[in-house]
Protein backbone atom coordinates (compact mmCIF):
# COMPACT_ATOMS: atom_id res chain seq x y z
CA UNK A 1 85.64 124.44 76.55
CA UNK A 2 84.02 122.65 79.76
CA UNK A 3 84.21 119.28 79.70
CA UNK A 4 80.73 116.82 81.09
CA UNK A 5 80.88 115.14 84.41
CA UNK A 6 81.27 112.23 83.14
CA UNK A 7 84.92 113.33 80.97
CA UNK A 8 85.54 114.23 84.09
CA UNK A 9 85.20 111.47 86.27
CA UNK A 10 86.87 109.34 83.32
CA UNK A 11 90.10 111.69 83.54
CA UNK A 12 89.97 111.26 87.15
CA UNK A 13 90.18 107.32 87.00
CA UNK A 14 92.76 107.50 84.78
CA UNK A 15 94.91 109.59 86.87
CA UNK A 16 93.85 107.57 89.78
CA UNK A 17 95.28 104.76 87.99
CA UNK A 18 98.41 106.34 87.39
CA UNK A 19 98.89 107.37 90.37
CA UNK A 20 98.34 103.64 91.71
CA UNK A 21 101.27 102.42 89.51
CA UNK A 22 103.87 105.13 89.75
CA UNK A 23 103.23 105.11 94.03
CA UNK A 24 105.29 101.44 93.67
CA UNK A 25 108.27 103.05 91.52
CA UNK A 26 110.35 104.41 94.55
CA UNK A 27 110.12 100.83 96.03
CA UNK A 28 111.07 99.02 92.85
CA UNK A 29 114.13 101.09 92.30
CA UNK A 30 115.00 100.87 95.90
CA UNK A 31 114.82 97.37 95.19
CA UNK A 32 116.88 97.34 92.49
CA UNK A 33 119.46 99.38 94.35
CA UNK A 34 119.71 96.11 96.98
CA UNK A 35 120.08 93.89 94.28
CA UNK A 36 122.79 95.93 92.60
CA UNK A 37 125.24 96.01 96.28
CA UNK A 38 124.65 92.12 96.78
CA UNK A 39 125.33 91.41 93.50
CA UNK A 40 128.62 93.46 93.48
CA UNK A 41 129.53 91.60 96.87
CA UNK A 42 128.77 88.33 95.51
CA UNK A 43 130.95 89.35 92.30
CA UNK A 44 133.97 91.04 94.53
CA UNK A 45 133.69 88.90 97.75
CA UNK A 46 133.44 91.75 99.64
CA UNK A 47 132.24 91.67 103.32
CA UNK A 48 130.08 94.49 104.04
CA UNK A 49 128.80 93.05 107.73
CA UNK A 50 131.06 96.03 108.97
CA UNK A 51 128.27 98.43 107.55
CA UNK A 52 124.75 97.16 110.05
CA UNK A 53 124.17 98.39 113.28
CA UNK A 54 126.63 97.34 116.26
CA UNK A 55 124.74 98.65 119.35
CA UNK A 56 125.88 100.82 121.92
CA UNK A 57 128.80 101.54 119.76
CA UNK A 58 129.25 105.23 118.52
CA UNK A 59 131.01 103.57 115.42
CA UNK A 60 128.03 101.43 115.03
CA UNK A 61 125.11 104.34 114.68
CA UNK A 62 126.76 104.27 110.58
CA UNK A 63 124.42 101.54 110.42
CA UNK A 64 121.47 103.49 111.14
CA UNK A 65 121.82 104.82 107.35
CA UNK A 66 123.31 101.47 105.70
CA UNK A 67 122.00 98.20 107.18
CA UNK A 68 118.99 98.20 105.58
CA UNK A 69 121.00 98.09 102.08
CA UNK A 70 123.28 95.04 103.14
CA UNK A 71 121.63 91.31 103.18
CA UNK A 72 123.14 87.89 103.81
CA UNK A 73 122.68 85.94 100.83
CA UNK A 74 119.61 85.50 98.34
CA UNK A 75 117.07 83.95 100.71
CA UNK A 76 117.38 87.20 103.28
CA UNK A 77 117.18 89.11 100.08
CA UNK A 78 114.43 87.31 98.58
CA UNK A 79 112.31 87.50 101.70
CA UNK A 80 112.93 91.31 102.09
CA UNK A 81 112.17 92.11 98.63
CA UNK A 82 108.33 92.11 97.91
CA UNK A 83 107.34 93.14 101.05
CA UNK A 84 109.43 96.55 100.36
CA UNK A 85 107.87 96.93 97.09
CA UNK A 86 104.35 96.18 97.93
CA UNK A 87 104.30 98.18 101.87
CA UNK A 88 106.02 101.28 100.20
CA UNK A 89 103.47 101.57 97.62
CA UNK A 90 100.30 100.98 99.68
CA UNK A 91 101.71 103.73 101.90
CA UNK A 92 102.84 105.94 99.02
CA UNK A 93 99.21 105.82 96.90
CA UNK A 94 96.89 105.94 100.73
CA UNK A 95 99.22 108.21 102.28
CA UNK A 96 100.20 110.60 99.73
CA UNK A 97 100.45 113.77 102.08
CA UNK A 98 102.53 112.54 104.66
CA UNK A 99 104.24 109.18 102.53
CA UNK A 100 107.73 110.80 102.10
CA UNK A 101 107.89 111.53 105.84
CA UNK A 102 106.57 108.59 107.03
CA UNK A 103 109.15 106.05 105.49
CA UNK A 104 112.40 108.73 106.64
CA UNK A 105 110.90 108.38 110.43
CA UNK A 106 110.74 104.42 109.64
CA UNK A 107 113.93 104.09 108.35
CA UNK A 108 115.92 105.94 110.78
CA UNK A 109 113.82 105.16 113.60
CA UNK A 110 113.94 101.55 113.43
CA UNK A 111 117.57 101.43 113.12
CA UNK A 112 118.34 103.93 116.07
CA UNK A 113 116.10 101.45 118.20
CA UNK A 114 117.56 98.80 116.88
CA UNK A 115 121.34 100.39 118.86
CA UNK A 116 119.32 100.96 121.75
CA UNK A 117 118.32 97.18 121.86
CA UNK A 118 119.69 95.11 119.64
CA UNK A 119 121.86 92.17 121.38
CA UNK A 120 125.95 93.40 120.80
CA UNK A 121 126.30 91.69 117.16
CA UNK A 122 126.09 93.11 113.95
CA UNK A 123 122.39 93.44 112.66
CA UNK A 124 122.03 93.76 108.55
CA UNK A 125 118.76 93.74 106.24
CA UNK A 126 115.84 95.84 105.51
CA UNK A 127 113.37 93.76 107.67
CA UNK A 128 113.28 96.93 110.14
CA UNK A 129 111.78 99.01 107.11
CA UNK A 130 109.38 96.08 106.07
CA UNK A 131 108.26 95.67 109.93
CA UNK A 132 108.17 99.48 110.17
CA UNK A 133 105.70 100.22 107.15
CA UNK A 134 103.37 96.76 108.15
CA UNK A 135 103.41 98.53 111.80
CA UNK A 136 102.15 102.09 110.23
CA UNK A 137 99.73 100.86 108.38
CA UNK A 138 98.15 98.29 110.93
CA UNK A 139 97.72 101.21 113.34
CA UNK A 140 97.14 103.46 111.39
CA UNK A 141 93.76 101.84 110.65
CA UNK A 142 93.60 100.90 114.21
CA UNK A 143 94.14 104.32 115.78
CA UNK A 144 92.29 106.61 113.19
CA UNK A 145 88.96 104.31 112.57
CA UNK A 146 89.13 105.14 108.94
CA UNK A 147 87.61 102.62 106.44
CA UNK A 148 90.35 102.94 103.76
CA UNK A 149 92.83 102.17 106.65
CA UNK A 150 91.28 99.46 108.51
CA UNK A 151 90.69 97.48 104.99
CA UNK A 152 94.21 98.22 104.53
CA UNK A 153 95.69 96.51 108.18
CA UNK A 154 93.08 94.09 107.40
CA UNK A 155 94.98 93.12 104.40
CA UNK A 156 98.45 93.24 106.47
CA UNK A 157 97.28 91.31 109.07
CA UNK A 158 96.19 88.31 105.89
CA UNK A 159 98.96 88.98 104.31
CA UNK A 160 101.93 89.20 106.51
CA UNK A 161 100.68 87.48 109.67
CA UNK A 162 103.94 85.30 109.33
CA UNK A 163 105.91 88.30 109.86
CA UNK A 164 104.38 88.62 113.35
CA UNK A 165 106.09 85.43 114.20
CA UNK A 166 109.98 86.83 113.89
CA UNK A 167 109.21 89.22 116.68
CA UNK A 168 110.03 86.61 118.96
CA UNK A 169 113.80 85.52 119.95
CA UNK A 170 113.25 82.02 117.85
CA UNK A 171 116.48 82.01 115.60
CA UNK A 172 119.73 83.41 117.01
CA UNK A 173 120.73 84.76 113.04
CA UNK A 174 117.56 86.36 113.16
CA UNK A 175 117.19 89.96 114.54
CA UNK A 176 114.43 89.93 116.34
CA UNK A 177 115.41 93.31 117.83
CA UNK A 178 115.17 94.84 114.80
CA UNK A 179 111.61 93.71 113.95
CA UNK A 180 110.55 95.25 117.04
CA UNK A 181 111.96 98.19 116.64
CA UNK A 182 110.51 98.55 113.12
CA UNK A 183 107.32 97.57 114.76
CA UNK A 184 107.66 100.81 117.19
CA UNK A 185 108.81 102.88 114.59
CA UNK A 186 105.59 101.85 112.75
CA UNK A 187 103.42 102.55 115.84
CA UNK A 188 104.99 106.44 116.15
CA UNK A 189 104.67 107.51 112.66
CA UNK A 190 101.29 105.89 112.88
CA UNK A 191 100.94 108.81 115.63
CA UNK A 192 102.81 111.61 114.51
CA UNK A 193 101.84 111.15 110.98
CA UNK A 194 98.39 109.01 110.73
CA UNK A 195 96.39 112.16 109.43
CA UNK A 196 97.04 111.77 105.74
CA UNK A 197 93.98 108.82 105.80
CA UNK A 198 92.98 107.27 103.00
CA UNK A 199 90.06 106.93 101.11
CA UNK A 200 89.60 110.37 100.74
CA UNK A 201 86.57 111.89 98.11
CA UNK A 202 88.11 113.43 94.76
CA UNK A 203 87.41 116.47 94.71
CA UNK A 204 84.01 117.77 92.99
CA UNK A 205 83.69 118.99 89.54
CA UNK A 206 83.87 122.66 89.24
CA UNK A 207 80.59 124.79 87.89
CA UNK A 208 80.36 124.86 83.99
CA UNK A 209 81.71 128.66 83.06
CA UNK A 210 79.75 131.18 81.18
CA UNK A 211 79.70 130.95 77.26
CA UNK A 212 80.35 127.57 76.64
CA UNK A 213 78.94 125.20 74.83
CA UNK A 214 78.11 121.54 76.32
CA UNK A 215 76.16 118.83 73.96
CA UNK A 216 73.71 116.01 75.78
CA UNK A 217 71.58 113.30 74.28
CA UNK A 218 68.27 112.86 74.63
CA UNK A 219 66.66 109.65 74.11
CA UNK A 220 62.89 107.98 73.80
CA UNK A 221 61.86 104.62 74.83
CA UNK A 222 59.37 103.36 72.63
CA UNK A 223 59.01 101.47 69.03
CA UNK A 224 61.45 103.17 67.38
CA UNK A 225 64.46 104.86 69.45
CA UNK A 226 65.81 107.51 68.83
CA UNK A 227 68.84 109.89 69.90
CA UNK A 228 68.09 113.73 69.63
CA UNK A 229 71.16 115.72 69.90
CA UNK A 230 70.74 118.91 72.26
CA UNK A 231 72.73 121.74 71.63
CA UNK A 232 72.60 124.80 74.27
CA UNK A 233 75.21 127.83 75.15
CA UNK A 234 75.28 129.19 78.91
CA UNK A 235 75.97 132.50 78.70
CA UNK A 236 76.17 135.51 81.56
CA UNK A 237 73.39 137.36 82.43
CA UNK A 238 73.16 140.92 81.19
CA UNK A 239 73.76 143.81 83.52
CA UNK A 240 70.91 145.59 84.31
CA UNK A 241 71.14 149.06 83.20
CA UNK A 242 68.34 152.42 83.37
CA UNK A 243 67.92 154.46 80.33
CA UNK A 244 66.00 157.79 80.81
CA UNK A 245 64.13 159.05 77.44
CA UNK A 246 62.00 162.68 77.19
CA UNK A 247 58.54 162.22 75.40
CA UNK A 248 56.99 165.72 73.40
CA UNK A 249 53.70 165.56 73.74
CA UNK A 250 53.56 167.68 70.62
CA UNK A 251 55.24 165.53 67.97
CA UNK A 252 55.00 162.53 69.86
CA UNK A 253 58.53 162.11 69.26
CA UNK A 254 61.27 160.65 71.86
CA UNK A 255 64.70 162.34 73.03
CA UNK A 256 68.03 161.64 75.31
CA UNK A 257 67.95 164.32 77.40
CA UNK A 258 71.58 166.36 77.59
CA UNK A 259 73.42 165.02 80.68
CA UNK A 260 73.91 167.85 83.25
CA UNK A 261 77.49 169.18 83.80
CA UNK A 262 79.76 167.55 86.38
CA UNK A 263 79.16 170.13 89.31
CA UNK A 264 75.52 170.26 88.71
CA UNK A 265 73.45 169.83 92.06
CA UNK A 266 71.70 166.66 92.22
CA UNK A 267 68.22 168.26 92.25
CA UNK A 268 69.09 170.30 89.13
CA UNK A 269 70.12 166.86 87.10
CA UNK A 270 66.95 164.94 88.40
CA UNK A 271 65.08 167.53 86.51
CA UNK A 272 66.01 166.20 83.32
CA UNK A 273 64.13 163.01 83.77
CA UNK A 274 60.67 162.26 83.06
């Protein structure tokens, strides 16, 4: 049974909505998964510095795939952790096509810049990722013009304008190399990868099928209102179809004429029909 436009559009939001919530589950449990290592350092004292990027060392591109999961302390933690959640989703839910690949290039990326230019000193934390995903989505909007993506950088650029500030050399703990290379990485997956816009129209409902049964209501405006149920089927149109009958004049009476054998010329079987 078809369903009305408006079921339709109400199923829609509600998937919409889904959608919306489950696009910030990969960054909560990636989340989670930073909380888990620093809490097993802080329990086992471990020192896991080892693990970031060293650059220009062969030894040190192992930190291409681990820094971002090693922090120093709760405040680097702390300040890494929303941002990761709240990027990561916007980019998940806007950029469904291309979200997966988009936040690989980012993650790799920014740490393989980070060997190329990082000062020669170990350099730990996600902020890479976070500057990465604020850098795809700020030119994203930028580059591609698109009103879903500009209202999105818009809201980066109010958001996390303070982030803009570590980009400059003004803490020697802080990698500041890595924040620009996150911001790169941002700016080439904004290239390679800024066609899956956002804002995009759902799609249109489909035409209501033959033989089913939809139900409206029908109302008046006047003194006394009333609702007047409307009931209708849609069914197929009938194929057309010619039916040849022979009339005797003599009785009056009306016949199917015999249908002429297979190999019967054509001019032969037309002379069966009157």
């Amino acid at each position: 049974m078809a369903r009305s436009t408006a079921d339709y559009y109400q199923d829609t939001i509600t998937e919409e909505n889904d959608l919306f919530a489950y696009s910030f589950l990969p960054g909560i449990l990636f989340v989670a998964l930073l909380w888990l290592i620093s809490l097993l350092t802080y329990l086992t004292h471990a020192n896991l510095v080892w693990l970031g990027v060293l650059p220009r060392n062969f030894f040190g591109l192992v930190g291409v795939f681990t820094s971002p999961l090693i922090h120093d302390g709760l405040a680097h933690l702390l300040s890494n952790s929303f941002p990761l959640v709240l990027l990561s989703g916007f980019i998940l839910y806007m950029h469904r096509p291309v979200a997966g690949r988009v936040l690989l290039l980012i993650y790799l990326l920014s740490g393989v810049l980070t060997w190329f230019i990082g000062r020669q000193n170990y350099h730990i934390g996600a902020s890479g990722v976070v500057y990465g995903m604020a850098g795809y989505l700020l030119f994203n909007g930028l580059l591609r013009r698109n009103r879903g993506a500009m209202a999105i950088s818009l809201a980066v650029l109010f958001l996390y304008s303070g982030l803009f500030y570590g980009l400059f050399p003004t803490e020697e703990r802080i990698s500041w190399e890595g924040h620009i290379a996150g911001i790169l990485a941002g700016l080439v997956a904004a290239v390679a990868y800024g066609n899956g816009q956002a804002g995009e129209a759902p799609p249109l409902p489909a035409p209501v099928a033959p033989d089913v049964a939809q139900r409206h209501v029908s109302s008046t405006i006047g003194p006394h209102y009333h609702h007047l149920q409307v009931s209708y089927t849609i069914t197929a149109a009938p194929k057309q179809a010619v039916h040849t009958y022979r009339y005797d004049t003599a009785t009056g009476a009306l016949s199917v004429p015999p249908k002429p054998a297979a190999g019967a010329p054509k001019w032969r079987r037309s002379l069966g029909r009157q």
